[in-house]
Protein backbone atom coordinates (compact mmCIF):
# COMPACT_ATOMS: atom_id res chain seq x y z
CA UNK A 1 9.85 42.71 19.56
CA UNK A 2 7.46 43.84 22.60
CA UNK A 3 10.80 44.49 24.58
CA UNK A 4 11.47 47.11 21.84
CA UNK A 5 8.42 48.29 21.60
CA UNK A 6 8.24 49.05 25.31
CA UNK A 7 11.69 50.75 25.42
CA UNK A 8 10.12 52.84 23.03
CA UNK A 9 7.65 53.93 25.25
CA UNK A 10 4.41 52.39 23.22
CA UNK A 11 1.55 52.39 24.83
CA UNK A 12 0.88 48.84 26.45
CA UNK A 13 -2.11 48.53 24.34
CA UNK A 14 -0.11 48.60 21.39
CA UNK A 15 1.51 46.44 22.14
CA UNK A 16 -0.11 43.59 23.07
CA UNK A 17 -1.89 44.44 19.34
CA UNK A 18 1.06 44.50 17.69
CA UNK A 19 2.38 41.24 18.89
CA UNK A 20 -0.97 39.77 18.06
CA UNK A 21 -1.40 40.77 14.53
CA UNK A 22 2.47 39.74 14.39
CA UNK A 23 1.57 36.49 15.84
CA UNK A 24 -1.68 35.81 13.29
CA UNK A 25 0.91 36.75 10.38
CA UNK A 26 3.08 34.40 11.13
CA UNK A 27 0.93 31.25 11.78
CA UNK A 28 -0.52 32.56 8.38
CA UNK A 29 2.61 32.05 6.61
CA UNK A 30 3.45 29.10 8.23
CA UNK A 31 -0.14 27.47 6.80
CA UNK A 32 1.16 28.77 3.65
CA UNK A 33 4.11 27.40 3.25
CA UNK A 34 2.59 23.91 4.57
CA UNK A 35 0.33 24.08 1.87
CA UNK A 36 2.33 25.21 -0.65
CA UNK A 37 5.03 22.64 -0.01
CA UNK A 38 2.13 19.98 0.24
CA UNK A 39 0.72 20.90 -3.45
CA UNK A 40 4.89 20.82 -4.65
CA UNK A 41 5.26 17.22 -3.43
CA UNK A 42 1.78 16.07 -4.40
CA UNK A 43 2.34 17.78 -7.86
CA UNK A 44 6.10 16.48 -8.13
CA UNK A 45 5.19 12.66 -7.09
CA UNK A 46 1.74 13.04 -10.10
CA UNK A 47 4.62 14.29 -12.50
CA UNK A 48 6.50 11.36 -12.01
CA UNK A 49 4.10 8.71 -12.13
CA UNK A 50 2.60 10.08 -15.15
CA UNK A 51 6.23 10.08 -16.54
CA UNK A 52 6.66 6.47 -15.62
CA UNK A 53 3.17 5.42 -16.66
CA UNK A 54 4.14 6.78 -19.97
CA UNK A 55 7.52 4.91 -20.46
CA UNK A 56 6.55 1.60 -19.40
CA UNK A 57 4.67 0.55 -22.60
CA UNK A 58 7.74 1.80 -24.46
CA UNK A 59 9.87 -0.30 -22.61
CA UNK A 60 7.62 -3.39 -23.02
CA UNK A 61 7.60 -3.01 -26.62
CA UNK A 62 11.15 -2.63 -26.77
CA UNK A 63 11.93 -5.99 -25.24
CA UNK A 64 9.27 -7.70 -26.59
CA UNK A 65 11.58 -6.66 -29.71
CA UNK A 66 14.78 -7.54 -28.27
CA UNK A 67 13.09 -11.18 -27.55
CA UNK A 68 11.43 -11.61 -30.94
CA UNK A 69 14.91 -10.89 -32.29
CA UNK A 70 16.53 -13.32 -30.14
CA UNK A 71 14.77 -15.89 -31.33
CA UNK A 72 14.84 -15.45 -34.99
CA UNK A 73 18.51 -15.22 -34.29
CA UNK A 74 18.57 -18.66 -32.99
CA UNK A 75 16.19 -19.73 -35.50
């Protein structure tokens, strides 16, 4: 980008602000995306615990079922 900018003919100033503010952009949006990406996985992995918090008594009651059955099968 500066080599651009200098065939261009912009004042050396410039440029040296230019490539700065271009430089604090992009560690900005790199922090963003971190965090954003951070808050997905924390989000997604709460999601599925919940989920599987939620099924596990269902399953237990279904083989506590399944078991009482077996036994008045045998019975």
């Amino acid at each position: 980008m500066a080599a651009s900018l200098r065939q261009a003919q912009t004042p050396e100033p410039q440029i040296t602000a230019i490539s700065t503010g271009f430089d604090r952009i992009t560690s900005d949006v790199h922090s963003m995306a971190l965090t954003f990406f951070s808050f997905t996985a924390i989000v997604l992995v709460a999601a599925f615990s919940a989920r599987r918090r939620s099924e596990l008594p269902h399953l237990d009651s279904q083989q506590q079922t399944q078991r009482d059955s077996k036994h008045e099968a045998v019975a």
